[in-house]
C-alpha atoms as a PDB file:
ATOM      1  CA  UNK A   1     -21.153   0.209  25.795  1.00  0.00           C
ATOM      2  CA  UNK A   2     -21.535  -3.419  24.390  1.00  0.00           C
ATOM      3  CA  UNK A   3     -19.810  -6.094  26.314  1.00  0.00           C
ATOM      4  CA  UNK A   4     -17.088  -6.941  22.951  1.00  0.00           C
ATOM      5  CA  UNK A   5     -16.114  -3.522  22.729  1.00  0.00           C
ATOM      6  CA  UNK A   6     -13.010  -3.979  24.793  1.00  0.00           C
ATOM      7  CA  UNK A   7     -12.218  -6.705  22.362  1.00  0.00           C
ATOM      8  CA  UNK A   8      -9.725  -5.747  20.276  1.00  0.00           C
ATOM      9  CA  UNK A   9     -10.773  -6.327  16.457  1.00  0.00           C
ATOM     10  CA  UNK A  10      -8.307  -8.727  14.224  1.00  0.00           C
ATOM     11  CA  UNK A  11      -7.292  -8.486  11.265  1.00  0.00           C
ATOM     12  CA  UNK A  12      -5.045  -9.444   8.089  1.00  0.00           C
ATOM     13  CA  UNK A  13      -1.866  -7.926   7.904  1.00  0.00           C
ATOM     14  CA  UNK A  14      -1.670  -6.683   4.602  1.00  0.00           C
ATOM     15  CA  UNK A  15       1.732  -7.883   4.044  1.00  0.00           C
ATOM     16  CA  UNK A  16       1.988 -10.966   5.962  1.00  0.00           C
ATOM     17  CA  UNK A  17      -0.944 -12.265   5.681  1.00  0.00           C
ATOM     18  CA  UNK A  18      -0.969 -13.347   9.603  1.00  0.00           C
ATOM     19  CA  UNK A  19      -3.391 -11.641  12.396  1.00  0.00           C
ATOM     20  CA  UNK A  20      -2.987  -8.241  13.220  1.00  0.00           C
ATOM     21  CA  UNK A  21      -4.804  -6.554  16.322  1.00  0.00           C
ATOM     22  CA  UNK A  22      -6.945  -3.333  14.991  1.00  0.00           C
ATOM     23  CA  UNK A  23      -6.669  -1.264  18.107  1.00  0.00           C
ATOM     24  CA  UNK A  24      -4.244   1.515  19.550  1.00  0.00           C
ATOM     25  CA  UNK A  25      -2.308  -0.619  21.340  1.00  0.00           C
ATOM     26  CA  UNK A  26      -1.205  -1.784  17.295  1.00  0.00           C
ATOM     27  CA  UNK A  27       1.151   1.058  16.542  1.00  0.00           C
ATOM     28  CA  UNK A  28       1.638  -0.306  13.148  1.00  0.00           C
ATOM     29  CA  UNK A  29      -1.996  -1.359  12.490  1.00  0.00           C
ATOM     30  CA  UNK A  30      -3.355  -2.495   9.844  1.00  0.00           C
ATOM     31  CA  UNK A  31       0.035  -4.374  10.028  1.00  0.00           C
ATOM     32  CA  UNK A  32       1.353  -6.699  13.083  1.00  0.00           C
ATOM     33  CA  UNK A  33       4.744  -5.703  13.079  1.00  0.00           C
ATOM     34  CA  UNK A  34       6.975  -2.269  12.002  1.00  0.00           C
ATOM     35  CA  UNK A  35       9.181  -4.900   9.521  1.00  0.00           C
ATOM     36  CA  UNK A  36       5.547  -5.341   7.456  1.00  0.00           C
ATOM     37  CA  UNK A  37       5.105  -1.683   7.514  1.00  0.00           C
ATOM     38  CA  UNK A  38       8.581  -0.896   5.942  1.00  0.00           C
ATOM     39  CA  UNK A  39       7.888  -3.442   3.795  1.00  0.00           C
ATOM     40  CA  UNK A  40       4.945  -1.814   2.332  1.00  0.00           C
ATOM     41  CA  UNK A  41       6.594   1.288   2.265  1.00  0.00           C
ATOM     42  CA  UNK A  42       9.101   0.176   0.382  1.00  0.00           C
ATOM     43  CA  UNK A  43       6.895  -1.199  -2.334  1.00  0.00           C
ATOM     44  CA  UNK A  44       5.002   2.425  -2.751  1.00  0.00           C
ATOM     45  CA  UNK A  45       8.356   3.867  -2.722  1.00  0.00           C
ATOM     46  CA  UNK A  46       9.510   1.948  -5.752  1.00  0.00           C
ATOM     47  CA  UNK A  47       6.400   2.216  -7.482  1.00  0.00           C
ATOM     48  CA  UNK A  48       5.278  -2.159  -7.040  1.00  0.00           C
ATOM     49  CA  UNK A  49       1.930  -0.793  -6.771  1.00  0.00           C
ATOM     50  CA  UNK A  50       0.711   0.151  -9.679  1.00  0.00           C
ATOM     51  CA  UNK A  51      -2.941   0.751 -11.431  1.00  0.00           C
ATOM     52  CA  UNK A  52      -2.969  -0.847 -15.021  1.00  0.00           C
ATOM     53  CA  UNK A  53      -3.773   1.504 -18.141  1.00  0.00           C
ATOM     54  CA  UNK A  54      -4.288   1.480 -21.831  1.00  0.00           C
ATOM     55  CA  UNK A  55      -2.684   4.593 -22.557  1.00  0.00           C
ATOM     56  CA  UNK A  56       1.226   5.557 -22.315  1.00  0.00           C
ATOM     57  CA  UNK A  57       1.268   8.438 -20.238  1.00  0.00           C
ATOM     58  CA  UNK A  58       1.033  11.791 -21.978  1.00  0.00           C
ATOM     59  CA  UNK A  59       3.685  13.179 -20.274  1.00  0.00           C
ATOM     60  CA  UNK A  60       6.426  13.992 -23.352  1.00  0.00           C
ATOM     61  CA  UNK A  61       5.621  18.021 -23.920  1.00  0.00           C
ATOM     62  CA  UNK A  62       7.742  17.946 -27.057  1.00  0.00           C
ATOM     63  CA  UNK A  63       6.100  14.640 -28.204  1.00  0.00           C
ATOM     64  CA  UNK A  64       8.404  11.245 -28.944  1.00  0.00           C
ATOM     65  CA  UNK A  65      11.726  11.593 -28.996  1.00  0.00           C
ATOM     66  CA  UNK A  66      12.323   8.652 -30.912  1.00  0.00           C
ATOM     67  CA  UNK A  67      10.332   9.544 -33.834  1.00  0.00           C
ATOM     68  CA  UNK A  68      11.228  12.066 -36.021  1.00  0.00           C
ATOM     69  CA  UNK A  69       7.574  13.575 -36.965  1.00  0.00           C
ATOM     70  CA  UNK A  70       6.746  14.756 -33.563  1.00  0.00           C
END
């Protein structure tokens, strides 16, 4: 076993930005604390993360509402 492996690896809280430690001892990791975690969560939850499209969602199965040829 290399001599660093008992190192434990840092790294950027996703959140925070500040140094988290990468290792079991982390039980939040990737994040340093359990307040950056929720924090996270809370953005998935609410739907802040997002992947940008071109197209509206095709999700009406009776088409538009709105407009009155559908």
């Amino acid at each position: 076993m290399p001599a660093d492996a008992k190192t434990p690896k840092h790294v950027i809280c996703p959140t925070c930005g500040g140094e988290s430690v990468y290792a079991p001892s982390n039980r939040w990791r990737p994040f340093c604390s359990e307040r950056c975690r929720n924090i996270d969560l809370g953005a998935w939850a609410s739907e802040q993360f997002r992947v940008p499209t071109q197209n509206a969602p095709d999700d009406l199965e009776f088409g538009d509402p709105k407009r009155a040829d559908s």
